[in-house]
C-alpha atoms as a PDB file:
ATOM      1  CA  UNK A   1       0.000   0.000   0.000  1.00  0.00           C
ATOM      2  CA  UNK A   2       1.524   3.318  -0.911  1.00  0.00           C
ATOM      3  CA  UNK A   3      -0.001   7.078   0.733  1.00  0.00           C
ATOM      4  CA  UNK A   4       0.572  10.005  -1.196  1.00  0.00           C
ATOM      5  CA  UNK A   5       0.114  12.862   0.371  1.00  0.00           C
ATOM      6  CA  UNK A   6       0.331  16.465  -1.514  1.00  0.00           C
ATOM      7  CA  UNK A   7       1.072  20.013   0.246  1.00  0.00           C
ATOM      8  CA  UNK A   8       2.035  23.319  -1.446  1.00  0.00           C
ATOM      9  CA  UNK A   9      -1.291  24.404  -2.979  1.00  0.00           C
ATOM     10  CA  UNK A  10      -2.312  27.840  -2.515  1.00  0.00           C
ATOM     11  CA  UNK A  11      -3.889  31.234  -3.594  1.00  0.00           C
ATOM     12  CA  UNK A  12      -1.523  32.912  -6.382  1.00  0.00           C
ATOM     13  CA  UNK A  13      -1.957  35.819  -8.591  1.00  0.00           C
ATOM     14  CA  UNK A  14      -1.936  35.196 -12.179  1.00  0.00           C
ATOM     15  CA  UNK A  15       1.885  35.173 -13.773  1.00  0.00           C
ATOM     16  CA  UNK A  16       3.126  33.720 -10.287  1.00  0.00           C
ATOM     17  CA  UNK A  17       4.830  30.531  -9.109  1.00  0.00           C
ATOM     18  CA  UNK A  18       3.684  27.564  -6.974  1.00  0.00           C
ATOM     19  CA  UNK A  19       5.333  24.695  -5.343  1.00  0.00           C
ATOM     20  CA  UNK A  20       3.637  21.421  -4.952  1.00  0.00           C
ATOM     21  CA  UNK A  21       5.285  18.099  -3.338  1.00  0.00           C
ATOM     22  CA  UNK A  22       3.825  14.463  -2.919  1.00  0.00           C
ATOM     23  CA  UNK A  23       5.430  12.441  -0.080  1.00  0.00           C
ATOM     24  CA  UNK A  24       5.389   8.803  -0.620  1.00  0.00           C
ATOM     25  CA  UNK A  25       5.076   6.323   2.777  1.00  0.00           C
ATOM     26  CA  UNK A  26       6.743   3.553   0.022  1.00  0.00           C
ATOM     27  CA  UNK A  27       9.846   1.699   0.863  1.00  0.00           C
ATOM     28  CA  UNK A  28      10.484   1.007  -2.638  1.00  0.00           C
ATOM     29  CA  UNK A  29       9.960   4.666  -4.167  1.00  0.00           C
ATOM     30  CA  UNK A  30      11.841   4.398  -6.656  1.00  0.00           C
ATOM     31  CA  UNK A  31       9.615   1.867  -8.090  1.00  0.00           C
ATOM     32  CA  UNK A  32       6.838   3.550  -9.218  1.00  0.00           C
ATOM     33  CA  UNK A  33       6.234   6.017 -12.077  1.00  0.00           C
ATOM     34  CA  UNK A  34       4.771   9.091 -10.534  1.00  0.00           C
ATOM     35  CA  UNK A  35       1.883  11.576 -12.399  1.00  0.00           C
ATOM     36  CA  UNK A  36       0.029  14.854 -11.415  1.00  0.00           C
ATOM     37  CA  UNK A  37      -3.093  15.221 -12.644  1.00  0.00           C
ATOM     38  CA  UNK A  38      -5.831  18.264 -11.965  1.00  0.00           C
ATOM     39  CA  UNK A  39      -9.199  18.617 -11.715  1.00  0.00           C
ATOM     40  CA  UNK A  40     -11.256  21.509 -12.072  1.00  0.00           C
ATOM     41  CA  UNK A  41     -14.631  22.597 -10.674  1.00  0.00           C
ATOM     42  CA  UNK A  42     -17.388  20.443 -13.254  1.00  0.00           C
ATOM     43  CA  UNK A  43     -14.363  18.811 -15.413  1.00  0.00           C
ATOM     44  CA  UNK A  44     -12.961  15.383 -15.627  1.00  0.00           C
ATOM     45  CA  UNK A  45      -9.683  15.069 -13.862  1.00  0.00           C
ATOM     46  CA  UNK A  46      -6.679  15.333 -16.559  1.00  0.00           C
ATOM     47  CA  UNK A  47      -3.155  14.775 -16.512  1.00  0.00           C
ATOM     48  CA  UNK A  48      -0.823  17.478 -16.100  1.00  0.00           C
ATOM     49  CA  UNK A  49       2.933  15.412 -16.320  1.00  0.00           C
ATOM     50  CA  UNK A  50       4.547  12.678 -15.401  1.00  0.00           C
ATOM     51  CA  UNK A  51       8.191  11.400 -14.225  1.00  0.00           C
ATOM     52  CA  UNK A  52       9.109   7.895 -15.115  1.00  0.00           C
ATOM     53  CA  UNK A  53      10.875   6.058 -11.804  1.00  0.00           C
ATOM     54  CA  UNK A  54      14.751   7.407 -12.426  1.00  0.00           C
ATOM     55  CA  UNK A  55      13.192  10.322 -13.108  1.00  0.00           C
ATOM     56  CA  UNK A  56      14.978   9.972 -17.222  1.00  0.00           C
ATOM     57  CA  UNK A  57      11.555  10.669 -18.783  1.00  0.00           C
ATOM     58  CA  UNK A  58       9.099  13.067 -18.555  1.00  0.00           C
ATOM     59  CA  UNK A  59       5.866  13.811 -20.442  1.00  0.00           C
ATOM     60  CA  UNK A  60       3.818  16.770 -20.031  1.00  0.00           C
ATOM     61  CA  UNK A  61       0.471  18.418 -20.784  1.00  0.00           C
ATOM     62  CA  UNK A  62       0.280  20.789 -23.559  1.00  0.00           C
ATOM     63  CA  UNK A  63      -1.516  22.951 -21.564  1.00  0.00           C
ATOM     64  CA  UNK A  64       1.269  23.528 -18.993  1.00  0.00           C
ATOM     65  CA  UNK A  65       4.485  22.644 -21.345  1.00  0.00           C
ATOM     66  CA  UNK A  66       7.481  25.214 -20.829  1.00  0.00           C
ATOM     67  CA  UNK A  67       5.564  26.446 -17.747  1.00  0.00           C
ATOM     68  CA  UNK A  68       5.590  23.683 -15.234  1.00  0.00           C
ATOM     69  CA  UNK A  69       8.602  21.150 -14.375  1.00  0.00           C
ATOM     70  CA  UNK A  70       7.711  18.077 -12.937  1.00  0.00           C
ATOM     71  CA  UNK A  71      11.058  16.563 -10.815  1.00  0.00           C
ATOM     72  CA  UNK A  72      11.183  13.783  -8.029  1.00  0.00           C
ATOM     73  CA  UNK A  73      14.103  12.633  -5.222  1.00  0.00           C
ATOM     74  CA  UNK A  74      13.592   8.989  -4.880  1.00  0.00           C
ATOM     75  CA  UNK A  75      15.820   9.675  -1.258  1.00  0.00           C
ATOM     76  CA  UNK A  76      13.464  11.650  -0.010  1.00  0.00           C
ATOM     77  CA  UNK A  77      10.394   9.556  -1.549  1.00  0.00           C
ATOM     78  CA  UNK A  78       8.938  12.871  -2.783  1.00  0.00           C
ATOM     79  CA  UNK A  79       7.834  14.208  -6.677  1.00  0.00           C
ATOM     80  CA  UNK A  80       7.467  17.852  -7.135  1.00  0.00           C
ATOM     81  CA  UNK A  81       5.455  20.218  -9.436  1.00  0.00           C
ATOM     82  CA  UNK A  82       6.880  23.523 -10.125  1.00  0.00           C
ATOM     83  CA  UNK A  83       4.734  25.764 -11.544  1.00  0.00           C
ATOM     84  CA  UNK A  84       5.342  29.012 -13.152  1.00  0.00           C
ATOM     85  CA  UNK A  85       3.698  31.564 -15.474  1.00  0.00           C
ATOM     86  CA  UNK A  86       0.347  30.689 -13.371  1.00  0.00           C
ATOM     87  CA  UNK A  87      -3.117  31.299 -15.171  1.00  0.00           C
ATOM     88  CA  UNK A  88      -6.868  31.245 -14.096  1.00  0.00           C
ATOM     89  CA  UNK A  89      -6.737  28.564 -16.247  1.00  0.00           C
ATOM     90  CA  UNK A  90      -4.805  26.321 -13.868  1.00  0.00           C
ATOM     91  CA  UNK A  91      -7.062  26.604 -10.934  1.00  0.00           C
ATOM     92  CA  UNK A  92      -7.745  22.803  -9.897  1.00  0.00           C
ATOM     93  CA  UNK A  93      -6.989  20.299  -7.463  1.00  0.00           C
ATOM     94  CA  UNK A  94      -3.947  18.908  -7.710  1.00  0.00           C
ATOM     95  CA  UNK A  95      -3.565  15.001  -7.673  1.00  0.00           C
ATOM     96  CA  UNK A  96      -0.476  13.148  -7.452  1.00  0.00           C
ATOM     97  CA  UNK A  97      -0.423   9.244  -8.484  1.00  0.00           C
ATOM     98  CA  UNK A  98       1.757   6.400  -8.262  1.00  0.00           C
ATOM     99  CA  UNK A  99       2.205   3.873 -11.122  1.00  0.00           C
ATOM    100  CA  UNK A 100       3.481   0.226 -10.378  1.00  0.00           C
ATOM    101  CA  UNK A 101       3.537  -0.839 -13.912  1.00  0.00           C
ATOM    102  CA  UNK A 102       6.034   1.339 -15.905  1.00  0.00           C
ATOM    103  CA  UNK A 103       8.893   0.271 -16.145  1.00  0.00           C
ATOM    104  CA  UNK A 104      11.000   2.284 -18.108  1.00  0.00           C
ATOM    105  CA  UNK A 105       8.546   5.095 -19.071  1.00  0.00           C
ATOM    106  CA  UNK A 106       5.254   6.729 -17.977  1.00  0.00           C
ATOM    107  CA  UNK A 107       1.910   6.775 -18.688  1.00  0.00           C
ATOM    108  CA  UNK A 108      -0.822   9.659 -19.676  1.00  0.00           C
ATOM    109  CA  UNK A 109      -4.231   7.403 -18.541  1.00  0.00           C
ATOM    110  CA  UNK A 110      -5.772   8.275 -15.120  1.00  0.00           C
ATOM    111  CA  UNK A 111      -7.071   4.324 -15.053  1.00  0.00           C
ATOM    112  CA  UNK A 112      -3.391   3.410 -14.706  1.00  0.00           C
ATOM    113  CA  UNK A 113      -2.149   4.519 -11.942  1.00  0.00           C
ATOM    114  CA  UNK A 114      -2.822   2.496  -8.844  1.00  0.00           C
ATOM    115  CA  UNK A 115      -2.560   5.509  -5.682  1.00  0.00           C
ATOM    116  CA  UNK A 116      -3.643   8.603  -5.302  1.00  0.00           C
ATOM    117  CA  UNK A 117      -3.520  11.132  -2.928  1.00  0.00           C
ATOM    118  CA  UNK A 118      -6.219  13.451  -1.504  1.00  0.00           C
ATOM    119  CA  UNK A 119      -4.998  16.380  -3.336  1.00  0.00           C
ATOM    120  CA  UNK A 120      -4.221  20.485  -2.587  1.00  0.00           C
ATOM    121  CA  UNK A 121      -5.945  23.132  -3.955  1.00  0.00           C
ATOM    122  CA  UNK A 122      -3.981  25.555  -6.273  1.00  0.00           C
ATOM    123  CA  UNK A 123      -6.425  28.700  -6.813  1.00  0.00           C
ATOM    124  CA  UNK A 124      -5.256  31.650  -9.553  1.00  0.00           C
ATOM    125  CA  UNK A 125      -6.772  35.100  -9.391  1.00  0.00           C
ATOM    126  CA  UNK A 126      -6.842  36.778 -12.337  1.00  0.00           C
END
């Protein structure tokens, strides 16, 4: 059983920068694929990036590409989401998810990752 649990979400004015972090409680870390995915108020939940288990691919939205930088330490069991250039646009909840399956790469599909955590709220004012 792996718990993700997310912190860094916030209130932000548009053009600013946000933080977010998922802590794994996973021996093994380093096993899993890792994805953030967002939902917004009325929307389906979508996928924002993801990190593959070295952390030697990453795959990313369009939406957020050249904006946000997804990153992980597998010695401090924790994946990050660094967003810049913020928009109203962005205002979700943040989800981070673990994949057991990937190998070498990462996967896009919400149905394939296995945890999730409970998710922060990231807010943009315009």
């Amino acid at each position: 059983q792996v718990q993700l649990v997310e912190s860094g979400g916030g209130l932000v004015q548009a053009g600013g920068s946000l933080r977010l972090s998922c802590a794994a409680s996973v021996r093994t870390f380093s096993s899993y694929a890792m994805g953030w995915f967002r939902q917004a108020p009325g929307k389906e939940r979508e996928f924002v990036a993801a990190i593959s288990r070295s952390g030697g691919r990453i795959y990313y939205a369009d939406s957020v590409k050249g904006r946000f930088t997804i990153s992980r330490d597998n010695a401090k069991n924790t994946v990050y989401l660094q967003m810049n250039s913020l928009k109203p646009e962005d205002t979700a909840v943040y989800y981070c998810a673990a994949d057991r399956e990937q190998a070498m790469g990462v996967t896009v599909w919400r149905h394939e990752y296995d945890y999730w955590g409970q998710g922060t709220q990231v807010t943009v004012s315009s």
